[in-house]
Protein backbone atom coordinates (compact mmCIF):
# COMPACT_ATOMS: atom_id res chain seq x y z
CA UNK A 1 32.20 -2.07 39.40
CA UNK A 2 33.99 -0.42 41.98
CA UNK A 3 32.75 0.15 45.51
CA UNK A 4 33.16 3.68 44.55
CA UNK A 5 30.37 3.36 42.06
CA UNK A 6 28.25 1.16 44.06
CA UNK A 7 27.65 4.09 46.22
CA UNK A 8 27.38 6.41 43.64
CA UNK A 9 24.51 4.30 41.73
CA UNK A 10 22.38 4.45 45.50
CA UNK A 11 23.34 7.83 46.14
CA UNK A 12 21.48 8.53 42.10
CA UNK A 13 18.78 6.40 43.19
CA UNK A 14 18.28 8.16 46.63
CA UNK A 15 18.38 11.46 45.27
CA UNK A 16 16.62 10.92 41.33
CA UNK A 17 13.70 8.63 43.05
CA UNK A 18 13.66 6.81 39.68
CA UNK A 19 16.30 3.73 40.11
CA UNK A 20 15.44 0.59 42.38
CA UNK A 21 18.92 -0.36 43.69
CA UNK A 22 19.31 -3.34 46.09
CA UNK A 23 22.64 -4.22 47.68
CA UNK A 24 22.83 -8.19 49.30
CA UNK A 25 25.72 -9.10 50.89
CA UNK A 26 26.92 -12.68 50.21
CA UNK A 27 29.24 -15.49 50.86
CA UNK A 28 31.63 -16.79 49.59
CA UNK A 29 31.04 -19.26 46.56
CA UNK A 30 32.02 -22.61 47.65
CA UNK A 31 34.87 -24.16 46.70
CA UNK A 32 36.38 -20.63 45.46
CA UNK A 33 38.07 -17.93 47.31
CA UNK A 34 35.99 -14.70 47.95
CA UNK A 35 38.37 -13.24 44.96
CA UNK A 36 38.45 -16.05 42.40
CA UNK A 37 38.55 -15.38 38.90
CA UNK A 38 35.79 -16.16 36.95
CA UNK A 39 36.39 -19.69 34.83
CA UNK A 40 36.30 -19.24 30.80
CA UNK A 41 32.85 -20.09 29.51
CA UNK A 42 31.01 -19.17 32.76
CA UNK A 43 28.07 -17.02 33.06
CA UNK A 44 30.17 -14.78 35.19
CA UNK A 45 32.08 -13.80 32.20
CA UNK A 46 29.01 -12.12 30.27
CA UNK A 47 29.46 -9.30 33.16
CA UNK A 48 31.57 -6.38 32.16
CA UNK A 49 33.68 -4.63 34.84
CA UNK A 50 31.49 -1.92 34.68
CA UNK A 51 28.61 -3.83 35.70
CA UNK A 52 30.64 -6.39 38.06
CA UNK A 53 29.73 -6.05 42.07
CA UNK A 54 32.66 -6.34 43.97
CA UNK A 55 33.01 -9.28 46.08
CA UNK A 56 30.10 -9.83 48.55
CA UNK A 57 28.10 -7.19 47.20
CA UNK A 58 25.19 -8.23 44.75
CA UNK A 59 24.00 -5.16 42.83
CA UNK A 60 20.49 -5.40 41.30
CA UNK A 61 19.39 -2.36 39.37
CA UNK A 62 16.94 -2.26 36.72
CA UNK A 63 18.04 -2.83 33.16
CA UNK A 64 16.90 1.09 32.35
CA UNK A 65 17.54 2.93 35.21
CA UNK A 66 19.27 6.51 35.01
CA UNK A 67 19.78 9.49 36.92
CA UNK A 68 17.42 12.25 35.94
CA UNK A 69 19.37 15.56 34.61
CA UNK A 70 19.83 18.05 37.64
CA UNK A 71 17.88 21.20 37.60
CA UNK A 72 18.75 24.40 35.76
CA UNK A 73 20.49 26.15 38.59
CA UNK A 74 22.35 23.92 39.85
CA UNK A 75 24.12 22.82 36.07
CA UNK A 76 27.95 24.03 36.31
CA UNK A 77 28.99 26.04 34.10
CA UNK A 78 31.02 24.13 31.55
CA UNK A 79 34.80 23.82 32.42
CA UNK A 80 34.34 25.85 35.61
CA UNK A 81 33.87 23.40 38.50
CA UNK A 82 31.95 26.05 40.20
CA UNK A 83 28.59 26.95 40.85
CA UNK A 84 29.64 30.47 41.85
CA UNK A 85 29.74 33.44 39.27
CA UNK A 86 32.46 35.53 39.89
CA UNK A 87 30.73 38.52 37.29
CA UNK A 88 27.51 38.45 38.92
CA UNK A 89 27.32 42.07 39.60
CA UNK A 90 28.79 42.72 35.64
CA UNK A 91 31.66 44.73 37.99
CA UNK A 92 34.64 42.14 37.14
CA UNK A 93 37.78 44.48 36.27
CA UNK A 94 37.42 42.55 32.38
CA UNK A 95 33.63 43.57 31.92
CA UNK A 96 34.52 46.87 33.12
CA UNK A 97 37.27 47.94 30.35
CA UNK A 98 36.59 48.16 26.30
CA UNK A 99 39.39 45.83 24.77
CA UNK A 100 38.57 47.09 21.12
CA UNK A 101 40.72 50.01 22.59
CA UNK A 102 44.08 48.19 23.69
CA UNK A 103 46.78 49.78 22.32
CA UNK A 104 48.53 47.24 20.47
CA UNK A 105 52.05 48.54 20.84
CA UNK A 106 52.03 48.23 24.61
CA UNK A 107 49.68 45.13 24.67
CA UNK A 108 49.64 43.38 27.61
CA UNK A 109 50.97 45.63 30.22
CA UNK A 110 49.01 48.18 29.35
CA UNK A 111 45.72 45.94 29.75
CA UNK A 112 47.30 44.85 32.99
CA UNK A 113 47.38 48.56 34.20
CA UNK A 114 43.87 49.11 32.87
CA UNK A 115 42.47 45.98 34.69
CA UNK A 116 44.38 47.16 37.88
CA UNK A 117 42.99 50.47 37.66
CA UNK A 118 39.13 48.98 37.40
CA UNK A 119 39.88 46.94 40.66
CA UNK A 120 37.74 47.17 43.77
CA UNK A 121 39.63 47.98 46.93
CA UNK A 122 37.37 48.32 49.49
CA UNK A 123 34.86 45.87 51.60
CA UNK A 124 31.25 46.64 51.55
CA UNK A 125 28.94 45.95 54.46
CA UNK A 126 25.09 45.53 53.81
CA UNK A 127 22.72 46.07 56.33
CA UNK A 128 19.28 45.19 55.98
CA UNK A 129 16.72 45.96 58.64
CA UNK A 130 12.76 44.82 58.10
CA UNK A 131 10.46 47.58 59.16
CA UNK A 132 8.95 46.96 62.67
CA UNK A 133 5.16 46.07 63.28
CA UNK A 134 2.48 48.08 61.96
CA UNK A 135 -1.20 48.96 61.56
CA UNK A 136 -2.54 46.36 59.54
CA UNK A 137 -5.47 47.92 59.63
CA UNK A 138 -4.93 50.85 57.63
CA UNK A 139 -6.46 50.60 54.10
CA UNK A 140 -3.85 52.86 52.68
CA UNK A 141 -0.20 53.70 52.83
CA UNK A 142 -0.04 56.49 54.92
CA UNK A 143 -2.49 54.83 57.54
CA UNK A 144 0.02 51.66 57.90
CA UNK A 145 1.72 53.60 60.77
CA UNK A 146 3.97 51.58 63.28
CA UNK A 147 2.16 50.26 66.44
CA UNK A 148 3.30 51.26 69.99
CA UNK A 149 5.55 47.69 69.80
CA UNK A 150 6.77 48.61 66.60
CA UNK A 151 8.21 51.58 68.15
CA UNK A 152 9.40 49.59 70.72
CA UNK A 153 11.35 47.28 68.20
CA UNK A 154 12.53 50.46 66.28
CA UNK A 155 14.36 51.78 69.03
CA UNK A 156 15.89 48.23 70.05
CA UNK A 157 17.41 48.02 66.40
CA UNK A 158 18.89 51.64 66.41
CA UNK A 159 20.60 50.67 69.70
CA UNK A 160 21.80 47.44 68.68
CA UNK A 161 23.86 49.01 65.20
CA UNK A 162 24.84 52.00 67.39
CA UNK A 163 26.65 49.42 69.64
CA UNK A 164 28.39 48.18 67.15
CA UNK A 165 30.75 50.64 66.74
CA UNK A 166 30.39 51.24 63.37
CA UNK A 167 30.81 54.05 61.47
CA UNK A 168 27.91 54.48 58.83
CA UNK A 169 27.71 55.88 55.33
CA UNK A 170 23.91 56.13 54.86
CA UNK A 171 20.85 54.87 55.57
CA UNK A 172 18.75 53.96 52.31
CA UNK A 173 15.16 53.18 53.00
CA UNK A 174 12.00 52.59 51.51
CA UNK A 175 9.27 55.42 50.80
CA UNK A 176 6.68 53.07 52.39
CA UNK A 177 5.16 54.49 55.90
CA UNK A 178 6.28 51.85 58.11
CA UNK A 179 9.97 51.99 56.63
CA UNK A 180 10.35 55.39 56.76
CA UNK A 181 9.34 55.92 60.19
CA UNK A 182 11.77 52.58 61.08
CA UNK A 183 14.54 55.08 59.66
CA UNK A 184 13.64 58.22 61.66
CA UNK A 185 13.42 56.39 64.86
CA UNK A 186 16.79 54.09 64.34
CA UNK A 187 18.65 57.12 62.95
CA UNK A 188 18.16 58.97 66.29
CA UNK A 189 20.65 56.56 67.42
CA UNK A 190 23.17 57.10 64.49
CA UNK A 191 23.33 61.05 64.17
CA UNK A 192 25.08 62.92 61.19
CA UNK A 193 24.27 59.84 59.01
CA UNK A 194 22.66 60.65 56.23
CA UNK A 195 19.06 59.45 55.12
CA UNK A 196 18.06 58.19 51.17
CA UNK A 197 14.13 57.62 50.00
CA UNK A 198 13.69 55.48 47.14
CA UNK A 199 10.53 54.11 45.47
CA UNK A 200 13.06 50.40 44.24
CA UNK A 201 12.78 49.07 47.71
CA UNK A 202 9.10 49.72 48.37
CA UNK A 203 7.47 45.69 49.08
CA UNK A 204 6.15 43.73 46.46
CA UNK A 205 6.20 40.25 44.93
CA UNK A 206 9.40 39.70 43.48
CA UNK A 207 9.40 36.21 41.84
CA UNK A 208 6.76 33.60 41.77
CA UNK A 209 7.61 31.62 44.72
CA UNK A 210 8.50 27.57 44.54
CA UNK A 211 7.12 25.41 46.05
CA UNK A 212 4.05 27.22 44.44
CA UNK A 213 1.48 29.09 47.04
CA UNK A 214 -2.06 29.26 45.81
CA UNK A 215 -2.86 31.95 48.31
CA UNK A 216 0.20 34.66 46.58
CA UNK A 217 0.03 36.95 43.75
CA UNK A 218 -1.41 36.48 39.98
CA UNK A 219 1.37 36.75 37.40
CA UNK A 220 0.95 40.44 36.89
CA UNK A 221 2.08 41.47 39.83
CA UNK A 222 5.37 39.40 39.76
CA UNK A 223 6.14 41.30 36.08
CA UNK A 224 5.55 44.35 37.64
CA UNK A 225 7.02 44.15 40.75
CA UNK A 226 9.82 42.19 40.04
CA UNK A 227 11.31 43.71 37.64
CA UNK A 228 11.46 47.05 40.18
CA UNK A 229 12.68 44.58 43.13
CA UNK A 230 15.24 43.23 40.51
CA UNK A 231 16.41 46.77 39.48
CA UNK A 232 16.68 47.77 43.41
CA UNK A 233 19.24 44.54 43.90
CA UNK A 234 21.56 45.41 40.30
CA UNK A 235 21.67 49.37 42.06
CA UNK A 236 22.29 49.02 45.32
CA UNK A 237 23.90 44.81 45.84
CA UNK A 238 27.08 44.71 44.13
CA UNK A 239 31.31 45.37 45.14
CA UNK A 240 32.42 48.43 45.98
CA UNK A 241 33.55 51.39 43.19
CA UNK A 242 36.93 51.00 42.42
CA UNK A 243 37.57 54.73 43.81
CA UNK A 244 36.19 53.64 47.27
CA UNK A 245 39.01 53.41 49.12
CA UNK A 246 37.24 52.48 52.57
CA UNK A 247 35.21 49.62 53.76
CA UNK A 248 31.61 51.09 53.60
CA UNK A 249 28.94 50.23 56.00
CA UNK A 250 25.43 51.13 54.63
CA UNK A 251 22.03 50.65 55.99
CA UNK A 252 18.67 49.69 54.08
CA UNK A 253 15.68 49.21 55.77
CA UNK A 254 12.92 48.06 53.63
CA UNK A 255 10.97 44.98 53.77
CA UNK A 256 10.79 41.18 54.29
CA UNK A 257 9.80 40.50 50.17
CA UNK A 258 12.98 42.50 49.40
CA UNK A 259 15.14 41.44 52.09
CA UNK A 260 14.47 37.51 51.17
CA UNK A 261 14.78 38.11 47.10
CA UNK A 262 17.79 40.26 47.56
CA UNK A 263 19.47 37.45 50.11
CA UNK A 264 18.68 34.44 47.23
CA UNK A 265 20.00 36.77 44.47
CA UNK A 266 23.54 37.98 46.79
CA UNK A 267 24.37 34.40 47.00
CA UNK A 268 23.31 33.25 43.71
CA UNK A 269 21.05 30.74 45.60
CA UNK A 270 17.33 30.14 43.38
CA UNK A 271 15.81 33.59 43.46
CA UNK A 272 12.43 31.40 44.01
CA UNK A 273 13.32 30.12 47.29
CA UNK A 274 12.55 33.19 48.71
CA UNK A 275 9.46 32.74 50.24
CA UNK A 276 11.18 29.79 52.34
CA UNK A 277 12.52 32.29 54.89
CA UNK A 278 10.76 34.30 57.48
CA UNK A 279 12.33 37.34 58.88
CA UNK A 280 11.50 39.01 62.05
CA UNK A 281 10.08 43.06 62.52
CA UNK A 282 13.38 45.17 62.87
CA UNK A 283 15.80 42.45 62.66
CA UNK A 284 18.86 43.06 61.09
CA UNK A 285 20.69 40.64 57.88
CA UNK A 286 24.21 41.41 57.58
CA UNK A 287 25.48 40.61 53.95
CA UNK A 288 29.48 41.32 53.07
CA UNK A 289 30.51 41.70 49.12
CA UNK A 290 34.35 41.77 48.65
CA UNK A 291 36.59 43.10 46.60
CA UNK A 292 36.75 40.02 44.53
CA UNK A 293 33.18 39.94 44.65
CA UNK A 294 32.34 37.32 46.89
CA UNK A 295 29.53 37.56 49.29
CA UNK A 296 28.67 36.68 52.79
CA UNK A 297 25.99 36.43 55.13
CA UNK A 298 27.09 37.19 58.31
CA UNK A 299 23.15 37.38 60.20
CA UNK A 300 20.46 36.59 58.83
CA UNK A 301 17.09 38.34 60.70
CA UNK A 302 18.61 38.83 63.69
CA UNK A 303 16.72 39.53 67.02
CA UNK A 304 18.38 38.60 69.32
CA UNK A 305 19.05 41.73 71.07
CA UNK A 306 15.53 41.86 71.72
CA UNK A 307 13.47 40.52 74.23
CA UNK A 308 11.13 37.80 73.36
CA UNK A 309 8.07 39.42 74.40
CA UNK A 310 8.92 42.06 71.94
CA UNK A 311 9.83 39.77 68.92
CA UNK A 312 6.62 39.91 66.16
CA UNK A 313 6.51 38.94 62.38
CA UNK A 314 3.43 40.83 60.82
């Protein structure tokens, strides 16, 4: 066995928790060199290469002992070498094109032309901003107002993406209370862009959560609300039209559920790892999708432009 493998066997045992593997460094034999060759009839020769230790290492695994298969997610897809889905938003120029209509005279180039033709151009840049604190007092939507902080947070993050420079699209924002009056407070700092209510990014329980919580949601509410959480990231997370012919920077401010599902789901990390993150009140997550539809996360609940006494997660 090479040394190679010798590591690779630990590194299984390490990681499956089900092999015993024990490494003892020894001496040389006397009488024989460190790299003798084994004599005919010996003991030694009932070992295989595949099982040999190299010299000075004694290997002792048990006589079963095997890796456990890897989870789900993380299985390659076969002949790939990749974990990463390049079709993940179903917008690859080949998904995008019906080939039952190729015209079979000009073939190829006139596929080519087609596929060119379905092509993103542009860069798009996500912004998501988590409401700031509210009244969690209020027993219904419309009494879940923002706090006097919350204000206070509001107007930090419109100042913060009006320093940057950029030059917004939109701003697409839950119909919850505390979302919508983030929006009307950050957009004083971003006039003439326009403003977009929609029910798909209202919070909710997007996935059951691992590890498990025994304090979350019953199953019902995961069906329901998943499936609308799911249907906000397919409309508004994927690469740019293929008529867009300018990066796009575009602003949703929703909620920390939706923020940490649509983060997992971006970067094709397990959608049930969501709960793992915490996110600030009005902190920004900066995701960039590609023409070739890779993503980034550039930020990830960002507060730093505010000052700590002003920092809350409720």
């Amino acid at each position: 066995m090479s040394f190679r493998r010798a590591l690779a066997l630990a590194a299984c045992g390490l990681a499956g928790g089900s092999v015993l593997f024990s490494a003892v460094v020894v001496g040389k034999q006397p009488g024989r060199g460190g790299d003798a060759e084994p004599r005919p009839g010996s003991a030694a020769t009932a070992v295989t290469p595949a099982s040999a230790a190299p010299p000075g290492l004694l290997l002792l695994p048990p006589a079963a002992a095997s890796c456990p298969p890897a989870p789900g997610w993380i299985e390659r897809p076969a002949g790939t070498g990749s974990y990463w889905d390049s079709n993940w938003d179903r917008r690859e120029p080949l998904a995008l094109i019906n080939l039952k209509k190729k015209n079979e005279e000009t073939g190829e180039e006139e596929l080519a032309s087609r596929l060119d033709h379905c092509k993103a151009k542009a860069t798009r840049h996500i912004f998501l901003i988590r409401h700031s604190q509210y009244n969690l007092d209020g027993r219904a939507d419309k009494d879940r107002t923002l706090t006097p902080l919350g204000r206070e947070q509001a107007e930090l993050t419109g100042r913060r993406l009006a320093s940057l420079g950029l030059k917004f699209d939109q701003i697409i924002h839950s119909s919850m209370t505390r979302a919508t009056e983030t929006t009307e407070i950050i957009s004083k700092h971003l006039p003439g862009v326009k403003k977009i209510s929609t029910d798909l990014l209202r919070e909710g329980a997007p996935i059951e959560p691992d590890p498990p919580v025994s304090h979350w949601k019953p199953e019902a509410v995961y069906y329901e609300d998943g499936a609308r959480i799911e249907a906000a990231f397919r409309n508004f997370i994927h690469r740019a039209d293929a008529k867009q012919e300018e990066d796009s920077y575009e602003i949703f401010v929703c909620h920390a559920n939706v923020i940490r599902y649509i983060v997992c789901r971006a970067l094709q990390f397990p959608p049930e790892g969501w709960l793992r993150m915490s996110l600030n009140n009005g902190s920004i997550t900066h995701l960039v999708i590609r023409p070739n539809g890779r993503v980034a996360l550039r930020t990830l609940g960002d507060t730093g432009f505010m000052p700590p006494d002003k920092i809350t997660r409720t």
